[in-house]
Structures are given as structure tokens and as C-alpha cells.
N, C-alpha and C. Protein backbone atom coordinates (compact mmCIF):
# COMPACT_ATOMS: atom_id res chain seq x y z
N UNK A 1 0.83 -1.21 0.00
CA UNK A 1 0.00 0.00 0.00
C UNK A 1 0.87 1.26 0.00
N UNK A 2 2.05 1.50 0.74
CA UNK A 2 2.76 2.20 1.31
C UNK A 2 3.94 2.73 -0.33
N UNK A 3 3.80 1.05 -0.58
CA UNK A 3 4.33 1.37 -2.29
C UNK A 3 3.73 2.61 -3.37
N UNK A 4 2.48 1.87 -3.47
CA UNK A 4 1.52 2.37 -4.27
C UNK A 4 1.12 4.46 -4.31
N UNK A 5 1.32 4.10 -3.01
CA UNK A 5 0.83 5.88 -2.38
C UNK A 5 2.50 6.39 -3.14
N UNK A 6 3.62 5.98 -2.27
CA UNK A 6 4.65 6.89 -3.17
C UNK A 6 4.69 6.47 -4.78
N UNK A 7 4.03 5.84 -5.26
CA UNK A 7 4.89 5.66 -6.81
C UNK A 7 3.42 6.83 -7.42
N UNK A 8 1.94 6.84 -7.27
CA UNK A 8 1.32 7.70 -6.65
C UNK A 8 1.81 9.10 -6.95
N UNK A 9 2.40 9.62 -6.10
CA UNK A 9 3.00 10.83 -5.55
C UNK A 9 4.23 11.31 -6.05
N UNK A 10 4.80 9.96 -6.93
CA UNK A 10 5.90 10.94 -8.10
C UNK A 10 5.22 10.51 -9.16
N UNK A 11 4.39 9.83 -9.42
CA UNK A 11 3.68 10.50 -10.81
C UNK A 11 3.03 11.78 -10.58
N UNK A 12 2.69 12.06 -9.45
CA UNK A 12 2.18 13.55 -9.89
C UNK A 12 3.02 14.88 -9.60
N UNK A 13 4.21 14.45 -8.49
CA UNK A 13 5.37 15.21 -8.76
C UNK A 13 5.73 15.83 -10.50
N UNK A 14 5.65 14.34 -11.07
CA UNK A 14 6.27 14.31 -12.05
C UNK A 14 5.34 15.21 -13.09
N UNK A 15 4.07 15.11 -12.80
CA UNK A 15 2.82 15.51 -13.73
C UNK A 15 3.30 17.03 -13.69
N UNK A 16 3.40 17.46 -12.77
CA UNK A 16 2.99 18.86 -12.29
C UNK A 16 4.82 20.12 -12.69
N UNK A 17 5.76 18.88 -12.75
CA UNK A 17 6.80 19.29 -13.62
C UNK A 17 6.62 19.17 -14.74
N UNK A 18 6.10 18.31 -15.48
CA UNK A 18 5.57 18.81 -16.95
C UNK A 18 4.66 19.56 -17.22
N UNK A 19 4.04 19.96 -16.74
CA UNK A 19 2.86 20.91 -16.78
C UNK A 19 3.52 22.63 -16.57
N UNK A 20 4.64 22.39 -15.94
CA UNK A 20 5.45 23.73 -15.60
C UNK A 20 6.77 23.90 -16.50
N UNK A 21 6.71 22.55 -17.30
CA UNK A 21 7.86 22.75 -18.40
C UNK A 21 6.68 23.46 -19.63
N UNK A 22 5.46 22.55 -19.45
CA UNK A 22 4.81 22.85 -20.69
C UNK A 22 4.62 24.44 -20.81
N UNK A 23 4.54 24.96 -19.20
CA UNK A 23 4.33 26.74 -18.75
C UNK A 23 5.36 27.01 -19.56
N UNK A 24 6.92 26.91 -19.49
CA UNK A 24 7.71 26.81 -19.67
C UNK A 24 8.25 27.46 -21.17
N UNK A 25 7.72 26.58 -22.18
CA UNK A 25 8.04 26.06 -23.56
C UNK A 25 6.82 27.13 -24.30
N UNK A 26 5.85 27.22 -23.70
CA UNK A 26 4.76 28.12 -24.22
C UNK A 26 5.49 29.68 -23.92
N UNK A 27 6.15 30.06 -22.90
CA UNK A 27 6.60 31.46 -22.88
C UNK A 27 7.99 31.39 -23.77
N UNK A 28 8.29 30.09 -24.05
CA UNK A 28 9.05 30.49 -25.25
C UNK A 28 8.67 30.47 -26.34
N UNK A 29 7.46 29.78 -26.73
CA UNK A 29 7.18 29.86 -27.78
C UNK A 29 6.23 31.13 -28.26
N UNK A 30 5.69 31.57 -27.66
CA UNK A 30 4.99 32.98 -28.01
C UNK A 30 5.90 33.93 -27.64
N UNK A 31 7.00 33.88 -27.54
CA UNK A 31 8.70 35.46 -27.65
C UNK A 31 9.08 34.78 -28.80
N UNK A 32 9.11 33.50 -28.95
CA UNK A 32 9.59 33.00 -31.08
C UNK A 32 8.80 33.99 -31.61
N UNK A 33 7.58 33.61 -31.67
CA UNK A 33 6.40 33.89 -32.51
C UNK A 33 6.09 35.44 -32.51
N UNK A 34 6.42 36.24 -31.54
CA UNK A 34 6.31 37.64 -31.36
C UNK A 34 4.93 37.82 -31.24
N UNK A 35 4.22 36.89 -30.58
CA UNK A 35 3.24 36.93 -29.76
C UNK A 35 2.71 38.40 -29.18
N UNK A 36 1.74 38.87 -28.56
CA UNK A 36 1.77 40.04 -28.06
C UNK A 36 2.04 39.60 -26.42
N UNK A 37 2.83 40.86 -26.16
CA UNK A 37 3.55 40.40 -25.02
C UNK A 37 2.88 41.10 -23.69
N UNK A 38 2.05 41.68 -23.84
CA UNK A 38 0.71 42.51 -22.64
C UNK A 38 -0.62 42.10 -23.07
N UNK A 39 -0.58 40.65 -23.43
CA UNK A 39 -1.82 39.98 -23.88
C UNK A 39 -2.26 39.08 -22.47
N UNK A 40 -3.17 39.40 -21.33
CA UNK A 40 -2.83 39.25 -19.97
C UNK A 40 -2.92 37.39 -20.18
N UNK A 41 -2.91 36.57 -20.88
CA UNK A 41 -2.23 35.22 -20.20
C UNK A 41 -0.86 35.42 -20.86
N UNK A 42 -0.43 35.98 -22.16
CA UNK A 42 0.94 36.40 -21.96
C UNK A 42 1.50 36.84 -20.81
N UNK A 43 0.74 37.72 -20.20
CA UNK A 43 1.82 38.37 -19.09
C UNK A 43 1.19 37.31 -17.83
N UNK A 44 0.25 36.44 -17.98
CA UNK A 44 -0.14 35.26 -16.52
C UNK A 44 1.11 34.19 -17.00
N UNK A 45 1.88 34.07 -17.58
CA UNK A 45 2.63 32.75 -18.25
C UNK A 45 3.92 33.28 -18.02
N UNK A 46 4.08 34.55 -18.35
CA UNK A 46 5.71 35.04 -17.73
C UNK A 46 5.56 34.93 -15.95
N UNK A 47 4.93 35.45 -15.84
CA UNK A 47 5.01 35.29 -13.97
C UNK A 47 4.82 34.20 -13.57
N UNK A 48 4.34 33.58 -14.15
CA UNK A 48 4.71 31.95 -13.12
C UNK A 48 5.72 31.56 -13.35
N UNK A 49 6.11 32.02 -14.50
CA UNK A 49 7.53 31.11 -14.81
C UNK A 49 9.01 31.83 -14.71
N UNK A 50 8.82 33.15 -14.45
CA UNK A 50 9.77 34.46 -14.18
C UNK A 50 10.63 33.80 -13.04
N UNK A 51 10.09 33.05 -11.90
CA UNK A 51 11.21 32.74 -10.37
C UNK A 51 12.19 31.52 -11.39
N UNK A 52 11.54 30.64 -11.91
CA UNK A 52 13.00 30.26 -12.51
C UNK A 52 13.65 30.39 -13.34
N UNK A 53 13.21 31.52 -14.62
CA UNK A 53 13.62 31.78 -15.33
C UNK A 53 14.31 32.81 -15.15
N UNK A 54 13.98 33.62 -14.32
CA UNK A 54 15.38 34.56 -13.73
C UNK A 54 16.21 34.37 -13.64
N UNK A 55 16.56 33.08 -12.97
CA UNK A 55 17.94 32.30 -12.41
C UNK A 55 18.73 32.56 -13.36
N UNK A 56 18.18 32.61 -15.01
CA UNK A 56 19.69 32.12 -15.90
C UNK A 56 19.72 33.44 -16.80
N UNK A 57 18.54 34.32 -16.50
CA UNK A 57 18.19 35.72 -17.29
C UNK A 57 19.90 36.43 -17.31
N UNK A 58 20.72 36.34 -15.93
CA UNK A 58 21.62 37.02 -16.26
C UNK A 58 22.68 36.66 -16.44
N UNK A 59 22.85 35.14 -17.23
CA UNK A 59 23.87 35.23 -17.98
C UNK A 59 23.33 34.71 -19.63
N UNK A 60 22.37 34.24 -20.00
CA UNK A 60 21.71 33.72 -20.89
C UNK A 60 20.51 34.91 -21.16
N UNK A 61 20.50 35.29 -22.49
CA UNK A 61 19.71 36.17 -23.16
C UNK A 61 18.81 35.68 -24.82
N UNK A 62 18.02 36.25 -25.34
CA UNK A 62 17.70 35.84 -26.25
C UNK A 62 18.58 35.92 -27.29
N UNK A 63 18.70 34.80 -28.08
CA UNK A 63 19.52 35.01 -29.45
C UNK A 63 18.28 36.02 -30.89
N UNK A 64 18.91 36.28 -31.55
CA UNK A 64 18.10 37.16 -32.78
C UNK A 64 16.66 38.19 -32.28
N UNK A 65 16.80 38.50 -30.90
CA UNK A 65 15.27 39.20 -30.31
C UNK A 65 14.27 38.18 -30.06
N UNK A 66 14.63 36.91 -30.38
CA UNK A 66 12.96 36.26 -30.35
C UNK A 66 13.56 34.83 -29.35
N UNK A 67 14.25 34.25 -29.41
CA UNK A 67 14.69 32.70 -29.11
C UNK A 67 15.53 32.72 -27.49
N UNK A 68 14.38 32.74 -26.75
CA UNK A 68 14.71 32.84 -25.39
C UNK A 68 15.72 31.60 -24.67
N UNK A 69 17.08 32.20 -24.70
CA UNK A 69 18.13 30.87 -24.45
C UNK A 69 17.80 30.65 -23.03
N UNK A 70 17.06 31.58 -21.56
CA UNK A 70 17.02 31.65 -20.57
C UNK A 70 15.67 30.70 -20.24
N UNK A 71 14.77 30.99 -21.02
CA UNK A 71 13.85 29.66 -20.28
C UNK A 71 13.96 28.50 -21.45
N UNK A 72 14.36 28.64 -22.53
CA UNK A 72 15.13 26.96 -22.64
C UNK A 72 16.00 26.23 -21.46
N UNK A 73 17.06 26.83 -21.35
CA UNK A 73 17.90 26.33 -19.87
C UNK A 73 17.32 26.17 -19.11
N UNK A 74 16.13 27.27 -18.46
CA UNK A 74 15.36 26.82 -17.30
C UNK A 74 14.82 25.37 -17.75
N UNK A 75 13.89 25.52 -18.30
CA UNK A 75 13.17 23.99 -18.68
C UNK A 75 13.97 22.72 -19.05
N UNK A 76 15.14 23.04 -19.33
CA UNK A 76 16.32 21.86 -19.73
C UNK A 76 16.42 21.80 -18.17
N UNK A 77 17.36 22.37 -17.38
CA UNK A 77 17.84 21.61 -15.88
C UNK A 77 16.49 21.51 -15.12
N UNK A 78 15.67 21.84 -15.21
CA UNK A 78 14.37 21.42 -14.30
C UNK A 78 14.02 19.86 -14.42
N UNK A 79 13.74 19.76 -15.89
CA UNK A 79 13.39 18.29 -16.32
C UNK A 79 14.85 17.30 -15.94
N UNK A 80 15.95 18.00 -16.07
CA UNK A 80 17.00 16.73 -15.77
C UNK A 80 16.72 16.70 -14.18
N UNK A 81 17.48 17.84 -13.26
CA UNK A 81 17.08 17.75 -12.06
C UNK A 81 15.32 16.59 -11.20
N UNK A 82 14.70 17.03 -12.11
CA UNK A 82 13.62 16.77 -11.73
C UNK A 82 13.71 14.63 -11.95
N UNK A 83 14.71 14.12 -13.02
CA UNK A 83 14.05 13.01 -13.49
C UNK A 83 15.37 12.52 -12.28
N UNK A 84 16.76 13.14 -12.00
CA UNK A 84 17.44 12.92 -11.10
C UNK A 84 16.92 12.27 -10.11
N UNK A 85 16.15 13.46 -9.48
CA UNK A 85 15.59 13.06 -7.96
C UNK A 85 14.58 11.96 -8.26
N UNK A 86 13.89 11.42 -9.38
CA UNK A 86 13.30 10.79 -9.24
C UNK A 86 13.85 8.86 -9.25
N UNK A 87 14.70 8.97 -9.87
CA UNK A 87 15.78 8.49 -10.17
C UNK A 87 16.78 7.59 -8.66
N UNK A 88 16.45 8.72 -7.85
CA UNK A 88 17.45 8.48 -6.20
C UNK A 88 16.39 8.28 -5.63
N UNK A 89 14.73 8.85 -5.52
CA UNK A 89 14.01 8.26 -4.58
C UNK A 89 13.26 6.62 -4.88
N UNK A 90 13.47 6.47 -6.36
CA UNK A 90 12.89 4.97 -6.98
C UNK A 90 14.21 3.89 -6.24
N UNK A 91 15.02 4.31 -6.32
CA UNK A 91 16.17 3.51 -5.78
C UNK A 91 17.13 3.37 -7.04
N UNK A 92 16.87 3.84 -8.12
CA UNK A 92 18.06 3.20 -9.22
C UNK A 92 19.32 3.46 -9.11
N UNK A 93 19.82 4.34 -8.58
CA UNK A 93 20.59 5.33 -8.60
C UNK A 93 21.11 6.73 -9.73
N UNK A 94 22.06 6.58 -10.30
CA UNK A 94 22.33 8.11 -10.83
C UNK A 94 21.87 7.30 -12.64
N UNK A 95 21.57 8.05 -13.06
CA UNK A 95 21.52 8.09 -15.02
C UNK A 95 22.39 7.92 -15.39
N UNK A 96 22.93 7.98 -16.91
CA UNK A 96 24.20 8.53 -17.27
C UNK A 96 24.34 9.77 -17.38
N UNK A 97 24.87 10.48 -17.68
CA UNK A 97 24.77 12.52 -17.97
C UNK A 97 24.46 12.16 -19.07
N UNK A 98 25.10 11.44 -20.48
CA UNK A 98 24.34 11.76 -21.79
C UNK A 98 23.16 11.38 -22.29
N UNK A 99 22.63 10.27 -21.14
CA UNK A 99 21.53 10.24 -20.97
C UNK A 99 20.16 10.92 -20.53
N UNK A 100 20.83 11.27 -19.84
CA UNK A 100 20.19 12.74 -19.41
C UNK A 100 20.13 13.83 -20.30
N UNK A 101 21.01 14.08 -20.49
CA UNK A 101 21.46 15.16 -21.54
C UNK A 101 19.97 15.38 -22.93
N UNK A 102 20.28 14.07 -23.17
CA UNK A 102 19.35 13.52 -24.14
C UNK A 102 17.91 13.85 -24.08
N UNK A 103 17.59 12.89 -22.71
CA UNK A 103 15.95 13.19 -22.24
C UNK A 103 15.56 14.17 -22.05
N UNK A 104 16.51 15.40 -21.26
CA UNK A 104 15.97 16.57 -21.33
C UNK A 104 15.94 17.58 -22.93
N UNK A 105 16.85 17.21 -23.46
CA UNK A 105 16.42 17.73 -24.84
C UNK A 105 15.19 17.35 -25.58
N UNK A 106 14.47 15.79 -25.21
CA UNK A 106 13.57 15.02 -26.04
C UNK A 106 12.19 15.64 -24.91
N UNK A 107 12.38 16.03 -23.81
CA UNK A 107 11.80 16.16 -22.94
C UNK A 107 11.00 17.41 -23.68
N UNK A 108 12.36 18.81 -23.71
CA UNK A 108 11.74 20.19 -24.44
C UNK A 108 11.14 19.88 -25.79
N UNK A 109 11.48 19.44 -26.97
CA UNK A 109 10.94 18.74 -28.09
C UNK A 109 9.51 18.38 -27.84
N UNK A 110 9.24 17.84 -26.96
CA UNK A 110 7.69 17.00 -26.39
C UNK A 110 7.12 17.83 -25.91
N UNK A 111 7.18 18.80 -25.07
CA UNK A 111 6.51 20.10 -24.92
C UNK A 111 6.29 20.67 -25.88
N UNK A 112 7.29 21.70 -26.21
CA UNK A 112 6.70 22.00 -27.51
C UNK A 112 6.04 21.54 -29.06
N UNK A 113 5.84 20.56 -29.35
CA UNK A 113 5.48 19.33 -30.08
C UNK A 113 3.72 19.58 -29.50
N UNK A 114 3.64 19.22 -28.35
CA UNK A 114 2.21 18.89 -27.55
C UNK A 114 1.68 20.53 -27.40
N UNK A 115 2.51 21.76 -27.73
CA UNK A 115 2.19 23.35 -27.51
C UNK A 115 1.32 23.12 -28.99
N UNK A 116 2.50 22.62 -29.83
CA UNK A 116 1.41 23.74 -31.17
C UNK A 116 0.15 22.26 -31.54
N UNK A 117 0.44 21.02 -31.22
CA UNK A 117 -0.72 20.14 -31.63
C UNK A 117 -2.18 20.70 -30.91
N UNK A 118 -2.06 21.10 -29.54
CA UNK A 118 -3.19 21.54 -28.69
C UNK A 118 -3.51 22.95 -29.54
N UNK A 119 -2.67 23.88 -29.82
CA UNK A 119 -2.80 25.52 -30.71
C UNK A 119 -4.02 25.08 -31.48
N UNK A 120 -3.41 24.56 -32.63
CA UNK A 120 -3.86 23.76 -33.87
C UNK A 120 -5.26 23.62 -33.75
N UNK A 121 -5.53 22.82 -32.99
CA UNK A 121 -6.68 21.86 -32.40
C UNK A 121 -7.43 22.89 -32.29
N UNK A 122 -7.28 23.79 -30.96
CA UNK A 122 -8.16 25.49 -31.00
C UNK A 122 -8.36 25.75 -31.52
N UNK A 123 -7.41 26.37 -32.85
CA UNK A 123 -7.21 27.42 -33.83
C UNK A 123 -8.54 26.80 -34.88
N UNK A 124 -8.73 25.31 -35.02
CA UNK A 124 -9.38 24.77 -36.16
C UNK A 124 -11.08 24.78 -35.82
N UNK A 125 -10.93 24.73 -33.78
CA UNK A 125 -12.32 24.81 -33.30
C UNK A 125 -12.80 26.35 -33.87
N UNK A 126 -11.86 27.52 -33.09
CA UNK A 126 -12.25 28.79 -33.58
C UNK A 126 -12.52 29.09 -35.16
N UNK A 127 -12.23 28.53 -35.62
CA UNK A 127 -12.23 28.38 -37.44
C UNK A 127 -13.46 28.40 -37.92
N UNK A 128 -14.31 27.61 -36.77
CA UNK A 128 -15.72 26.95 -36.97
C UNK A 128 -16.31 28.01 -36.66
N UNK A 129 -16.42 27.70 -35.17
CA UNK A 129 -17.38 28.35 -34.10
C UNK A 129 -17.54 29.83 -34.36
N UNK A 130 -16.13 30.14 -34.36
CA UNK A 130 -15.93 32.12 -33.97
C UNK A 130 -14.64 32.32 -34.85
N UNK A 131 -14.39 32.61 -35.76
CA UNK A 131 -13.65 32.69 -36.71
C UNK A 131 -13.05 34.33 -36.62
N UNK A 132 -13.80 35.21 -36.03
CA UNK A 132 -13.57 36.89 -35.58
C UNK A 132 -13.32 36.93 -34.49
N UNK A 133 -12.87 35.88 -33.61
CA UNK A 133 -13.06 36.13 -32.02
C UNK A 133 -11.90 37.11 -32.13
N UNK A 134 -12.48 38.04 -30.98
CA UNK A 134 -11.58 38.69 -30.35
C UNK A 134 -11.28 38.90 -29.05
N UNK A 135 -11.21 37.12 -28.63
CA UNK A 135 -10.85 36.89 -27.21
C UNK A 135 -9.08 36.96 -27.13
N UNK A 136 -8.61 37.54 -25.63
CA UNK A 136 -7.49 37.42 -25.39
C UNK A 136 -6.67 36.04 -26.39
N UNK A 137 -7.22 34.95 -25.60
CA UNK A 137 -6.91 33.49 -25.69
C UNK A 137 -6.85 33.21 -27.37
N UNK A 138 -8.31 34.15 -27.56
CA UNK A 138 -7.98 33.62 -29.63
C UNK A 138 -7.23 34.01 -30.12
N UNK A 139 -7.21 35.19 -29.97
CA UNK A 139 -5.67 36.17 -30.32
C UNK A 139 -4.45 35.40 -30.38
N UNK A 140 -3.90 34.86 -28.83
CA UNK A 140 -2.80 34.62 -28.77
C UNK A 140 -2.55 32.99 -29.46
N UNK A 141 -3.62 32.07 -29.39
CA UNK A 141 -3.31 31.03 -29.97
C UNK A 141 -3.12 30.96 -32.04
N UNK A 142 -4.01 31.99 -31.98
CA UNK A 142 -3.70 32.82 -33.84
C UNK A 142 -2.11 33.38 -33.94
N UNK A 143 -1.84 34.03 -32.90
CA UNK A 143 -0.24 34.35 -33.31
C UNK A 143 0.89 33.38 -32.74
N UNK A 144 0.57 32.48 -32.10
CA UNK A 144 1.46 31.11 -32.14
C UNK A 144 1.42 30.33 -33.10
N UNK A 145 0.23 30.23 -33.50
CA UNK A 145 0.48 28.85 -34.90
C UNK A 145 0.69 29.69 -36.20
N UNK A 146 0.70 30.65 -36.70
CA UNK A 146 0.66 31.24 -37.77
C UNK A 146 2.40 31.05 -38.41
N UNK A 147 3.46 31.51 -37.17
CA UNK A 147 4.37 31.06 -37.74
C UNK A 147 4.95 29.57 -38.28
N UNK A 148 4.22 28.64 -37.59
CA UNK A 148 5.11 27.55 -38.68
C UNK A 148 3.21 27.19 -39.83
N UNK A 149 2.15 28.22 -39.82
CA UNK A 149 1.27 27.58 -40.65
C UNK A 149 1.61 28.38 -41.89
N UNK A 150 2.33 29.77 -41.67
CA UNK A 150 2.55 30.69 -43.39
C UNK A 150 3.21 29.78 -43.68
N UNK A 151 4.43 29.16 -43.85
CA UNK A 151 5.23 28.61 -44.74
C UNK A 151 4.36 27.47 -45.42
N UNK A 152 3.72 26.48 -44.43
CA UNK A 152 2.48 25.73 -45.11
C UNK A 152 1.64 25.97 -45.92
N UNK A 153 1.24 27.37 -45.82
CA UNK A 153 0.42 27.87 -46.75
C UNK A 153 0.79 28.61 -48.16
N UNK A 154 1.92 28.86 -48.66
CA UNK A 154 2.76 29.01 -49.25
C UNK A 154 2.65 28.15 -50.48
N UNK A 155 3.37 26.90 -49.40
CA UNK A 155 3.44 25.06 -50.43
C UNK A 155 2.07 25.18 -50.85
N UNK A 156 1.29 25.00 -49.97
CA UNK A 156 -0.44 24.14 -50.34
C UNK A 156 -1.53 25.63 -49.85
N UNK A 157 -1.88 26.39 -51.02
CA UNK A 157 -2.63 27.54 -50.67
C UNK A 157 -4.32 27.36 -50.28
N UNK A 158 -4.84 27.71 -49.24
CA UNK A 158 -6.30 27.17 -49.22
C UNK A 158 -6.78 27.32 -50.49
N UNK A 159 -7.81 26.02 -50.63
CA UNK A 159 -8.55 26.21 -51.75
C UNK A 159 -10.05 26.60 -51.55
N UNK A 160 -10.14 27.60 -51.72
CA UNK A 160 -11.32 28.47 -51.56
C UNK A 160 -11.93 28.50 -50.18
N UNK A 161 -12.60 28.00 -49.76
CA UNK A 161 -13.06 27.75 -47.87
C UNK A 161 -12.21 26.56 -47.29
N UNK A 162 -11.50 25.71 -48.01
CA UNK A 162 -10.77 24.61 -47.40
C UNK A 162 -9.14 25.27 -47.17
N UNK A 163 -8.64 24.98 -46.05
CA UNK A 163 -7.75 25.11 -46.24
C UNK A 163 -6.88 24.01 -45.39
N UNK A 164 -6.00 22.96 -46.00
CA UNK A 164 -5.53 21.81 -45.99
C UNK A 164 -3.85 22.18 -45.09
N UNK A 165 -3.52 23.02 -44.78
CA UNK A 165 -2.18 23.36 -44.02
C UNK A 165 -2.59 22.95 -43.05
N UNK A 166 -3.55 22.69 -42.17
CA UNK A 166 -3.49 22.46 -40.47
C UNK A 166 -3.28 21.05 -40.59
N UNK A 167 -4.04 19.75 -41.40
CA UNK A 167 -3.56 18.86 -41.93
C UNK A 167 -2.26 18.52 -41.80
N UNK A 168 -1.33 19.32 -42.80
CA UNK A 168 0.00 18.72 -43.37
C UNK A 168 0.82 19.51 -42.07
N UNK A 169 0.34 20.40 -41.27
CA UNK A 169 0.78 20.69 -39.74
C UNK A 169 0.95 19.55 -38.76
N UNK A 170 -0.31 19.35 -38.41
CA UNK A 170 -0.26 17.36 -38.02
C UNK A 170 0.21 16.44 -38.21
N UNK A 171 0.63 16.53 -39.52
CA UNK A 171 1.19 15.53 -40.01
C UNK A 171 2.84 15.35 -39.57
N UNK A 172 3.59 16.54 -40.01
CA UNK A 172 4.78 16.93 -39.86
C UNK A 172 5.04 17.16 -38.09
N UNK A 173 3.56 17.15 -37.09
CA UNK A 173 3.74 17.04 -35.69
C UNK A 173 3.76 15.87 -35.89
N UNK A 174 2.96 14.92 -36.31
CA UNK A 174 3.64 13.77 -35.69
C UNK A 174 5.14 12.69 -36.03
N UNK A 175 4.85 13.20 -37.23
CA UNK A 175 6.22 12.50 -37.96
C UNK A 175 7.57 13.16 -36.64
N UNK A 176 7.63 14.15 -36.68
CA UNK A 176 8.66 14.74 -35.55
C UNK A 176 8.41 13.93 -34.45
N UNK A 177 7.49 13.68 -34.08
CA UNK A 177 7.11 13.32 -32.54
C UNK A 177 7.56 11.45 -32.76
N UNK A 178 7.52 11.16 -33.21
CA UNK A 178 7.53 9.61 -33.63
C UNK A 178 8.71 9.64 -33.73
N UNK A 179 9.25 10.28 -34.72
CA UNK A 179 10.61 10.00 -35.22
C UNK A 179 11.63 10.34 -34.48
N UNK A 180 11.91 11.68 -34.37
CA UNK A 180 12.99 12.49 -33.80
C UNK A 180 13.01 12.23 -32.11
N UNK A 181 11.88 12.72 -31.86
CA UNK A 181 11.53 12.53 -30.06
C UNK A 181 11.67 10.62 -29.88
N UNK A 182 10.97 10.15 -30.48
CA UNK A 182 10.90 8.43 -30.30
C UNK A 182 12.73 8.27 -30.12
N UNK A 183 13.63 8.82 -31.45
CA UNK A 183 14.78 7.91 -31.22
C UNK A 183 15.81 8.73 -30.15
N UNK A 184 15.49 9.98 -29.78
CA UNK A 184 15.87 10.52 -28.84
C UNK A 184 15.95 9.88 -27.42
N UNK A 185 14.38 9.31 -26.87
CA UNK A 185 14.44 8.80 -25.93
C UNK A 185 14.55 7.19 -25.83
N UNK A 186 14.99 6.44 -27.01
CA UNK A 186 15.06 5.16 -27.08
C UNK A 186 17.09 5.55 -26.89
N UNK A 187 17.65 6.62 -27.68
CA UNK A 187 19.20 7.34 -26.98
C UNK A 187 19.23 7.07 -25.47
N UNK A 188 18.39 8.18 -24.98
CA UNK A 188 18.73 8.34 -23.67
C UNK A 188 18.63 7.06 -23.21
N UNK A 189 18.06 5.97 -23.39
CA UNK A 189 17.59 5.02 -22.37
C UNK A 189 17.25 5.21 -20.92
N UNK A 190 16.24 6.05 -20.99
CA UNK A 190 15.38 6.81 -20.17
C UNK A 190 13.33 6.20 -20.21
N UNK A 191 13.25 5.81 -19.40
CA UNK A 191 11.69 5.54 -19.46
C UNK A 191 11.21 6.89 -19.85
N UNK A 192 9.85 6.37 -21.25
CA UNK A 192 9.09 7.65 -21.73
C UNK A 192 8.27 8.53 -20.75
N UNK A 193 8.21 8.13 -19.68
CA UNK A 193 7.12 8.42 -19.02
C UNK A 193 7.86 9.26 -17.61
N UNK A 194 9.00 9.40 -17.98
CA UNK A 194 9.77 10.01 -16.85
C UNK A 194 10.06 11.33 -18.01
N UNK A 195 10.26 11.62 -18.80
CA UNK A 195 10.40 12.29 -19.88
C UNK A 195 9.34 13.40 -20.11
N UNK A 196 8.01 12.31 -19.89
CA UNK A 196 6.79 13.54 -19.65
C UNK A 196 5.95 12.96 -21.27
N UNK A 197 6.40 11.33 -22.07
CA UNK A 197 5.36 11.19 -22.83
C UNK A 197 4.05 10.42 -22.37
């Protein structure tokens, strides 16, 4: 019983660190995207995630104005730290480092991977429903997916009311997610599920 309750209690340790990487990966991904940045869950998503992303603010800065190297790092040592300790309280003892190394890279990949599939998903409900919204939330999920959907739309231009890019978006999420993330964490030799799939 005594088992059950702790194994229990780092799955949701564990839940609640991915859920704060996923915080994480979303405030980087709307400073990529040039998101609006006083869009108030823009500014609810920097403050939760500002105490650890401070930590590395002053020596790590954005590269090109947009590609926040400071909460990448944050979300990279959180997820290693985090699979560490989980790691010493299961009893295994230590990882390898390039193992690690690994998972936490496949770790950020999987966040963001699971950011724009959930966008997507919205973006295609609002498409329907409310196509003019001018909710905070519609706003900001319209200027996250737009950057990797122009180039899609480019290749394959809607055809008249259809437009087939959110499709070949999905598609290219999962192929990444299968492929790249799959042989990443079959590298690390790291359980998926410590990883956060």
C-alpha cells in the first residue's frame, strides 16, 4: 500500500513538472512567434515562470530578439534535475549525464510538439465556431500557430473555404514526434514516461 501511495506521488510530482515545463516552452514559444507580449495570459505565463527563469536571465539572453536561451535552460535543468531526484528516490541510482542530456532535450521537443498540436486543435475549433473572435486566448493562440502555418500555406494555398495546411501541420507534428523525439528517448535510455510522454 505504502508502495503504491509513493509511486502515486511521483507521478504527480512528475505531472505537475511537466505541466510547468509545458508553462515553460509556451513562454518560449509565443517570444519566437512575437506573440503580443501585454496579452494578460501572456503576461499570466511570464510570472509563473519568471522565479526560474530569472535564475539564468543574467547570464543567458535571447539570441536574434525572439529565441529565449534563458527559459530553454530553465526547462532543460528542471526536467534533468527533476528526473534525477526521481531516479534516487525509486532507488536506481544516478543516469548517465548523456543520458540525461538527451531526455531533457527530447523532454523540451515534447513540450513544444504537444504546444502547437493543442494551438492547432483550437485554432481549427475557432475556425468553426468564432472565426472573428476577439478573445485574449484567440488572439494569442492565432499568433502562435501562424508562424510555422505561413510557410504551409505558401506550399499548399487554401482552396477556396478549405484550407488543408493544419492537416499537413499534423502531419509533420507527428512525424517529428515519432521519429525524432521516439529515437531521442530510445538514446537516452530513459523511461518515456519520466520524460513527460
Amino acid at each position: 500500500m505504502g508502495n503504491q501511495l509513493g509511486s502515486a506521488g511521483l507521478m504527480l510530482v512528475n505531472t505537475l513538472i511537466n505541466i510547468y515545463l509545458f508553462l515553460l516552452m509556451l513562454r518560449f514559444l509565443l517570444q519566437a512567434s512575437h506573440a503580443d507580449y501585454y496579452n494578460p495570459i501572456s503576461q499570466s505565463v511570464v510570472k509563473l515562470t519568471q522565479p526560474v527563469v530569472g535564475l539564468f536571465q543574467g547570464f543567458l539572453g535571447p539570441v536574434a530578439g525572439r529565441f529565449d536561451l534563458a527559459t530553454l535552460a530553465a526547462g532543460f535543468v528542471l526536467k534533468v534535475i527533476s528526473i534525477v531526484v526521481i531516479f534516487q528516490v525509486i532507488g536506481v541510482g544516478f543516469p548517465p549525464i548523456g543520458g540525461l542530456a538527451i531526455a531533457g532535450v527530447a523532454a523540451l521537443a515534447n513540450a513544444i510538439l504537444k504546444i502547437y498540436f493543442f494551438a492547432l486543435i483550437v485554432m481549427i475549433i475557432l475556425s468553426w465556431v468564432a472565426p472573428n473572435a476577439s478573445h485574449p486566448g484567440a488572439l494569442l493562440v492565432m499568433q502562435l500557430v501562424e508562424p510555422i502555418m505561413a510557410p504551409v500555406r505558401k506550399v499548399i494555398p487554401p482552396l477556396g473555404m478549405i484550407d488543408l495546411s493544419p492537416i499537413v501541420v499534423f502531419i509533420l507534428i507527428n512525424l517529428i514526434d515519432g521519429l525524432v523525439v521516439g529515437s531521442l528517448i530510445r538514446a537516452a535510455g530513459i523511461s518515456g514516461s519520466l520524460v513527460g510522454l
